[in-house]
Every structure is written in C-alpha cells, then in structure tokens.
C-alpha atoms as a PDB file:
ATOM      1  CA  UNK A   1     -49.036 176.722 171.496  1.00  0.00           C
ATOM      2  CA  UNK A   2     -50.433 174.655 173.605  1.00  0.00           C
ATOM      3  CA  UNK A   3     -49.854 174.902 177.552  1.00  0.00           C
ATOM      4  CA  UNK A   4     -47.827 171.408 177.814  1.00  0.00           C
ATOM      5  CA  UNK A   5     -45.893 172.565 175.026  1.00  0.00           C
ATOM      6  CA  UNK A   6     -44.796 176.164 176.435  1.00  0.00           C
ATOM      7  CA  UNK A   7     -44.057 174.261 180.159  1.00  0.00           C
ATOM      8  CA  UNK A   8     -41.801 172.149 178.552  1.00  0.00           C
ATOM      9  CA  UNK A   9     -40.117 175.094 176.840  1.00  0.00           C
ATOM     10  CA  UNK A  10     -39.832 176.327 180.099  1.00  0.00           C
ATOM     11  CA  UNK A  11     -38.234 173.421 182.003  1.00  0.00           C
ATOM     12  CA  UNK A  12     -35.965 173.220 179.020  1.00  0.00           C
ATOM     13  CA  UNK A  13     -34.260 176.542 179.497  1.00  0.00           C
ATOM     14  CA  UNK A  14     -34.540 176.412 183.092  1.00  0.00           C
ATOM     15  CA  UNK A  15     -32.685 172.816 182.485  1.00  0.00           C
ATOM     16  CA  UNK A  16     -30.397 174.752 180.345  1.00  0.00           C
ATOM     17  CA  UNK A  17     -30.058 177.911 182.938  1.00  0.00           C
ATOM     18  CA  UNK A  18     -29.305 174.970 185.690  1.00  0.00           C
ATOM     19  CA  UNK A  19     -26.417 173.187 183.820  1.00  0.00           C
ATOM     20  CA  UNK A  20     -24.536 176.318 183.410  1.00  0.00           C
ATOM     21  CA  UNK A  21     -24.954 176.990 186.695  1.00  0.00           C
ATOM     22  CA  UNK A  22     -23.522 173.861 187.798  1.00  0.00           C
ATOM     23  CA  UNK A  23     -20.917 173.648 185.021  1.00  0.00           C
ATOM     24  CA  UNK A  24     -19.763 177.220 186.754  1.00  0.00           C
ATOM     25  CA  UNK A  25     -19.669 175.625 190.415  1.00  0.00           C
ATOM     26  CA  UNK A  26     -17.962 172.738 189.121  1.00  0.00           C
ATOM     27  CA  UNK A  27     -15.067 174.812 187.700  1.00  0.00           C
ATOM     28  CA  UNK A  28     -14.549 177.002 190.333  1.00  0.00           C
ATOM     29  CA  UNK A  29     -14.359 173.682 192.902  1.00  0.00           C
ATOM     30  CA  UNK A  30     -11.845 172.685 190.245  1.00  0.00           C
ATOM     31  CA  UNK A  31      -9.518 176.160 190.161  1.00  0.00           C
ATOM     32  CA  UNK A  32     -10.205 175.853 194.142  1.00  0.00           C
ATOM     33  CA  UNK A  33      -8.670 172.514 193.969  1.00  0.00           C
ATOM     34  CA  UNK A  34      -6.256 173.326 192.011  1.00  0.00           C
ATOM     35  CA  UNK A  35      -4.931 176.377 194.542  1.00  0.00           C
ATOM     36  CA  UNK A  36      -5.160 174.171 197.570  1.00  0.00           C
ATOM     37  CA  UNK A  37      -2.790 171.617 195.714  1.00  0.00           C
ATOM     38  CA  UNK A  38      -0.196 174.131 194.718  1.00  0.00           C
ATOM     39  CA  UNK A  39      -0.149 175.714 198.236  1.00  0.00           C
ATOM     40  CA  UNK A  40       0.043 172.114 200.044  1.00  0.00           C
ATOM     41  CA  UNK A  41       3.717 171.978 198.346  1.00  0.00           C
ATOM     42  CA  UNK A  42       5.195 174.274 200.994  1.00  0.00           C
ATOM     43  CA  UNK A  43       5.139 173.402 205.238  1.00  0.00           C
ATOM     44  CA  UNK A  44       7.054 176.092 207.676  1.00  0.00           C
ATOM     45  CA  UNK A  45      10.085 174.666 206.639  1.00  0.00           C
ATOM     46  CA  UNK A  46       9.805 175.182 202.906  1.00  0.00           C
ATOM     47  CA  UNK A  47       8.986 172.784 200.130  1.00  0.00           C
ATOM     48  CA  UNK A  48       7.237 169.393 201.654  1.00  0.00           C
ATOM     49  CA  UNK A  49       9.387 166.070 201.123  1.00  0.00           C
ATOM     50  CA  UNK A  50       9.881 164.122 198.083  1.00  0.00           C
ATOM     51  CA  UNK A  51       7.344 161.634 198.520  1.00  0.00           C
ATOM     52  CA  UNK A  52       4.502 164.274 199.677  1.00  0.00           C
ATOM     53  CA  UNK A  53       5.334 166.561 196.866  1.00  0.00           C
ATOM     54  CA  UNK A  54       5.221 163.072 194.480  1.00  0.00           C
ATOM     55  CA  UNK A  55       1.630 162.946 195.942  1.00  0.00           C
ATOM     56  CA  UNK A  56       0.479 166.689 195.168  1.00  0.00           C
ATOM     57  CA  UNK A  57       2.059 166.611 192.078  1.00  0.00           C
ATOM     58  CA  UNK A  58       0.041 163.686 190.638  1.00  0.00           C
ATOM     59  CA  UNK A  59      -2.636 165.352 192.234  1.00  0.00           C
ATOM     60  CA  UNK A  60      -2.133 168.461 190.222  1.00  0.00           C
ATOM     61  CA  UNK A  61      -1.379 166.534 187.383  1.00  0.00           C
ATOM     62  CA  UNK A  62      -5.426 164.816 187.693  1.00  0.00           C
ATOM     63  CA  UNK A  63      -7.056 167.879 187.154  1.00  0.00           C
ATOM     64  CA  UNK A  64      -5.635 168.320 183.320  1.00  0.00           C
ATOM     65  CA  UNK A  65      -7.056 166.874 180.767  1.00  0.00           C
ATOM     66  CA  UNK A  66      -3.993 164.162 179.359  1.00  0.00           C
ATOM     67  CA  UNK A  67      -2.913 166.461 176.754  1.00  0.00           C
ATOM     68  CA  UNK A  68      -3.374 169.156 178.692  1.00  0.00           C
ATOM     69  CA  UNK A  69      -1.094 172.846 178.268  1.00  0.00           C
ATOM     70  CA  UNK A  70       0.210 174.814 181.581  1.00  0.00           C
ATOM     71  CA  UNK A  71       1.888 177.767 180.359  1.00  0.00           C
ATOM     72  CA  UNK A  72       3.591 179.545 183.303  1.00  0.00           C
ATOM     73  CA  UNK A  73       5.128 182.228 180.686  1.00  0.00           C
ATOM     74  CA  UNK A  74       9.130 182.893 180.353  1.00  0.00           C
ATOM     75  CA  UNK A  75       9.652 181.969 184.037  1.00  0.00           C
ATOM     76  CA  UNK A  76       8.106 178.660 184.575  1.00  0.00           C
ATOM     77  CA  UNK A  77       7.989 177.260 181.297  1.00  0.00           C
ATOM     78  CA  UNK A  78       5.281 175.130 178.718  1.00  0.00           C
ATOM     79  CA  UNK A  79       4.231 171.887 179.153  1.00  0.00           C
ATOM     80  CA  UNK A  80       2.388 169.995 177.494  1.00  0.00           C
ATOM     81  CA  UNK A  81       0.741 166.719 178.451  1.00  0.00           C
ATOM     82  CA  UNK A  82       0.669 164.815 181.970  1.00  0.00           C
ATOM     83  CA  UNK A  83       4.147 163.598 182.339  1.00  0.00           C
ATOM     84  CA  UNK A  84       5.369 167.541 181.451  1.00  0.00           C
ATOM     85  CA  UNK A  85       3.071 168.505 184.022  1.00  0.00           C
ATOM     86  CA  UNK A  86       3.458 166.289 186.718  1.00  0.00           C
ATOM     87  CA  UNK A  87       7.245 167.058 186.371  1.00  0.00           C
ATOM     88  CA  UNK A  88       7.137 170.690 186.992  1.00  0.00           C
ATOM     89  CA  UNK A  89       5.077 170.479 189.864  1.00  0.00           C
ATOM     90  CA  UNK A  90       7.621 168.062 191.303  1.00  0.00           C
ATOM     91  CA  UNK A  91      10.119 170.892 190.909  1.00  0.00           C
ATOM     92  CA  UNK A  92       8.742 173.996 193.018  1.00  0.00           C
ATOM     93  CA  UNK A  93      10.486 177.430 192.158  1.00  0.00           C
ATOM     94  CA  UNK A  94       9.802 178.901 195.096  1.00  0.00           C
ATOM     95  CA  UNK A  95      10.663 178.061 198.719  1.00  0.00           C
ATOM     96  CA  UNK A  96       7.186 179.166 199.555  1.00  0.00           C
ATOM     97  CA  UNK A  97       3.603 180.534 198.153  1.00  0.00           C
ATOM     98  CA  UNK A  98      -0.031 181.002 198.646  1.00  0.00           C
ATOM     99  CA  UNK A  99      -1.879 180.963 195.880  1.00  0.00           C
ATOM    100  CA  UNK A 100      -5.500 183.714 195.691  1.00  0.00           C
ATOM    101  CA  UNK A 101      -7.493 183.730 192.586  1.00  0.00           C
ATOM    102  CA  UNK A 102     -10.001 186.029 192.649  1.00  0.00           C
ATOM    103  CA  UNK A 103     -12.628 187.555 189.794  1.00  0.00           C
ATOM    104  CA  UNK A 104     -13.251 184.677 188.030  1.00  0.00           C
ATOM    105  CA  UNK A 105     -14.846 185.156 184.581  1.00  0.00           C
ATOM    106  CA  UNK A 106     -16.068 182.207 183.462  1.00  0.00           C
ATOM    107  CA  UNK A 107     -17.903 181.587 180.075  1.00  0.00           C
ATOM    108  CA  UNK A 108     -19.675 178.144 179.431  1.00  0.00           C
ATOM    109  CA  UNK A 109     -20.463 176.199 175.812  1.00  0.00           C
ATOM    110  CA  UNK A 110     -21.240 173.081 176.613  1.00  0.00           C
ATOM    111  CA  UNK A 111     -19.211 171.107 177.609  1.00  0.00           C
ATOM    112  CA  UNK A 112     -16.254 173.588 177.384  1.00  0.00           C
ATOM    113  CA  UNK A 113     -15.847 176.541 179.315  1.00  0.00           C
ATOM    114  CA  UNK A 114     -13.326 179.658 179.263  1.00  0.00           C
ATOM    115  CA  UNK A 115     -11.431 181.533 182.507  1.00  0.00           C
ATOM    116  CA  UNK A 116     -10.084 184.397 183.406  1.00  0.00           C
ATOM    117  CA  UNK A 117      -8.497 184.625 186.816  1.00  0.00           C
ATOM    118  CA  UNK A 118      -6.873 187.075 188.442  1.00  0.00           C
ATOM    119  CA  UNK A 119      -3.695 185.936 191.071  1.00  0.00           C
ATOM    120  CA  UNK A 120      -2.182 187.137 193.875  1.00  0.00           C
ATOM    121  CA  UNK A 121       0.726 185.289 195.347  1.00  0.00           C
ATOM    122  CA  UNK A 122       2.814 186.171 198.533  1.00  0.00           C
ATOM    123  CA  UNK A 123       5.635 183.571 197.954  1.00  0.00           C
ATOM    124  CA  UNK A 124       8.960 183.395 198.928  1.00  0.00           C
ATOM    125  CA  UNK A 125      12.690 182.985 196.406  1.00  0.00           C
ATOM    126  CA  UNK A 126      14.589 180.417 196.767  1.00  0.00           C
ATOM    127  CA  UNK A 127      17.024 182.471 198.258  1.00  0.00           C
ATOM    128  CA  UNK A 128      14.939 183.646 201.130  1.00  0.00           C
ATOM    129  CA  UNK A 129      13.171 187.052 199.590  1.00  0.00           C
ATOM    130  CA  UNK A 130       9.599 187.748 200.460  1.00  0.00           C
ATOM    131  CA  UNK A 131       7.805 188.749 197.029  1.00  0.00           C
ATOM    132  CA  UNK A 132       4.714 189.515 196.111  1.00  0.00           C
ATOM    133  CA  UNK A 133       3.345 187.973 192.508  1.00  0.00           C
ATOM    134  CA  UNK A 134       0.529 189.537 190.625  1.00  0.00           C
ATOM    135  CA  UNK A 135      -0.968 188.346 187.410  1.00  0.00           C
ATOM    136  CA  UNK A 136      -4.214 186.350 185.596  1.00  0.00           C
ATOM    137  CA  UNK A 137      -4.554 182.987 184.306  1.00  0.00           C
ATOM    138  CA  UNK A 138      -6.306 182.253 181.063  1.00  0.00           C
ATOM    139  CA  UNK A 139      -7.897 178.403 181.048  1.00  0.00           C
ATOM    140  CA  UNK A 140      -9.487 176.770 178.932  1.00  0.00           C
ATOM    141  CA  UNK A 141     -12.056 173.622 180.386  1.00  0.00           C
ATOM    142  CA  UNK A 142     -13.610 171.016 179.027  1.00  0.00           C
ATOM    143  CA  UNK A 143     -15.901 168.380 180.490  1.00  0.00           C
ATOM    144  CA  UNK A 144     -14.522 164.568 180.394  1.00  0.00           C
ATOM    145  CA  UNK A 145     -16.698 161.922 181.419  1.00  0.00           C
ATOM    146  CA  UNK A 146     -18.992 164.465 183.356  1.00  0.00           C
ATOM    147  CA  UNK A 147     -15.884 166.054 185.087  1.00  0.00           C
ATOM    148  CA  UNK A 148     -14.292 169.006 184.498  1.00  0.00           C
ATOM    149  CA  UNK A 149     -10.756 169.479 183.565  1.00  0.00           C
ATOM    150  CA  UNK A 150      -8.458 171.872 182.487  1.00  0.00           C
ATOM    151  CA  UNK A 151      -7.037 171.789 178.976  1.00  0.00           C
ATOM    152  CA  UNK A 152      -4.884 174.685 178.698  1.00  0.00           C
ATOM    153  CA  UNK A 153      -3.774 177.227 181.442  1.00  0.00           C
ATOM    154  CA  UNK A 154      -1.416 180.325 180.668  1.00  0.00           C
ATOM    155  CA  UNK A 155       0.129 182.364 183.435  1.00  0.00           C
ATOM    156  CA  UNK A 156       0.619 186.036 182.458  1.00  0.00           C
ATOM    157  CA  UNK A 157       2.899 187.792 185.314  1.00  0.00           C
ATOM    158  CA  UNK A 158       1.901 191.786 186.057  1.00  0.00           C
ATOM    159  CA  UNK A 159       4.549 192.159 188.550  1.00  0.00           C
ATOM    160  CA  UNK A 160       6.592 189.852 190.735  1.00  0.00           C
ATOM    161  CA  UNK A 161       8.034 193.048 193.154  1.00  0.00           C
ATOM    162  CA  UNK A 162      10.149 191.927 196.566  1.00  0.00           C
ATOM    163  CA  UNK A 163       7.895 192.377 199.396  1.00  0.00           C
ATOM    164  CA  UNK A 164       9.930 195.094 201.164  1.00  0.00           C
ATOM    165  CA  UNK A 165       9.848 197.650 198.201  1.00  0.00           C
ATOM    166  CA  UNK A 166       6.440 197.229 196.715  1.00  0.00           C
ATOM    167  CA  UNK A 167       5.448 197.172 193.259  1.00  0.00           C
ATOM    168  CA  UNK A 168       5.042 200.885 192.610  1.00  0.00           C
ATOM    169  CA  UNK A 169       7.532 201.875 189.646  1.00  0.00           C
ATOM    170  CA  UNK A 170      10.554 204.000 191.081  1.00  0.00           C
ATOM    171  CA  UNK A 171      10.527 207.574 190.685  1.00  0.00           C
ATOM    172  CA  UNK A 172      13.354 209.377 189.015  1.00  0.00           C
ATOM    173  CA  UNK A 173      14.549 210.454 192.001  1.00  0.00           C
ATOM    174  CA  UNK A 174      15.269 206.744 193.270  1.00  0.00           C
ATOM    175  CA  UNK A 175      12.425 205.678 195.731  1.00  0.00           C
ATOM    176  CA  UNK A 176       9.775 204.153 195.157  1.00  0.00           C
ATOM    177  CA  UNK A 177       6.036 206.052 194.558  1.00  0.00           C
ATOM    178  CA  UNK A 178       3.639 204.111 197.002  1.00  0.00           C
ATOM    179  CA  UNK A 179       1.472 206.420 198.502  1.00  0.00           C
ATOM    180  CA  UNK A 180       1.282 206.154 202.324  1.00  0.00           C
ATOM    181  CA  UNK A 181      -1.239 205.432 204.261  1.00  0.00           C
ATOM    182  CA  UNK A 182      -1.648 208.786 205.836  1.00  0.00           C
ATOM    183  CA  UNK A 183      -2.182 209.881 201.710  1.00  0.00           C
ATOM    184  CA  UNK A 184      -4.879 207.761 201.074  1.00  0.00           C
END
C-alpha cells in the first residue's frame, strides 16, 4: 500500500471518528434544548400564560421528528405525532419542575443514534406538594436534513417520593429508612 493510499485511510476514519463526535454534541445540544424548553413552562407563579406556553410547546414540538413517539409511561401518557405532542406540552401536570439529565449514553449509526438518560426532577403537584421525580429516558434520534431529532422518547419513572419524606422505602415499623447525615 502505497503512502497516499494509507493517508487517505487515515483521514477517512478520522472523518468517520469526527462525525460521531459531532453527531454526539449535536444530540446532547438537542436533549439540552429540550430540558430548557420543558423548564421555561413554569415562572414563580406556576405554569407561564397561555400564549407563552403556546410558544414552548411548539417549540418542544420542533425537536421531534413529525411522527415522532413521547412516551411519558402510565402517568403522562403516548403520543404519537406533532399535533399529540404539541398538545401535551400545552397541558403541564405539574405546577412546577426542573428538569436534570445526567449520564447520557449515547450510541451513533449513522444517521440514527440511541439514548439513555438518567432524570432528576424537583417539581411541584398541582396541589402544592414538593416532590422529587427520579427516572431515565430511552430516545431514539435520527438525523433529518442534517439536524437531529428525536423519534421516539419513553419516560420510565423510579420513584416520584414527596419531598418532605424522601424516597427511602418505609420500614415496618412506620418511618422511613434514610440514613442521616451524621450515619454517612
């Protein structure tokens, strides 16, 4: 092999190497995006007016592809599609939440990707009860027109525990079993 041929070998995978890269990037800006939107839904008073929340929630509704899934599991619901979407981000469930994912696994064929995402929520009930929300999101990408988009998302819930008792499983004899700080 000759040394022109091996260098562009090289630059090929490097290409290759770089694309991922960037394909990685691009989807975490995305899921970033994606979290700020959510969280803009909510001011000190609660959920923002109609026509802000009408803005957010065709904002949301951009970043799926148009026959998109968002699976938010027995709680929230399926929909499928843009119009299904847009609608239940017009309808917050909460009077309040702040959305962290964190450890982001993210696998990348092409021009479709794979996500796993852990999330932790503080959010508040509608009826005024501080909670804490714990789960992962599984989401699915693909790459439209040299953008990338979710296709499917699917919310699986590990707890949702009100803020003032934890999330620690009660003990048998009725408190809960968080260790203190003084244990740990």
């Amino acid at each position: 092999m000759s040394n022109p041929e091996i260098l562009e070998q090289r630059v090929e995978r490097l290409e290759a190497r770089l694309a991922e890269v960037e394909a990685v990037q691009a989807i975490h800006k995305l899921k970033s995006r994606y979290g700020q939107l959510l969280d803009a839904r909510y001011n000190e008073q609660g959920v923002v007016p109609r026509e802000e929340l009408e803005r957010i929630a065709n904002a949301v509704t951009a970043l799926f592809t148009e026959d998109a899934s968002w699976d938010g599991g027995a709680g929230l619901g399926l929909c499928r599609g843009h119009e299904a979407i847009r609608k239940r981000f017009l309808e917050p469930a909460l009077k309040f939440s702040w959305h962290y994912f964190v450890k982001p696994h993210i696998e990348v064929n092409g021009d479709r990707a794979t996500g796993t995402w852990d999330i932790l929520a503080p959010c508040t009930s509608r009826r005024d009860r501080p909670m804490w929300m714990s789960g992962y999101e599984d989401d699915e990408y693909v790459k439209q027109d040299g953008v990338w988009l979710h296709q499917s998302m699917k919310l699986s819930l590990v707890f949702m525990a009100p803020h003032d008792r934890g999330w620690a499983p009660k003990k048998a004899g009725g408190s809960y079993g968080a260790a203190s700080a003084s244990s740990t």
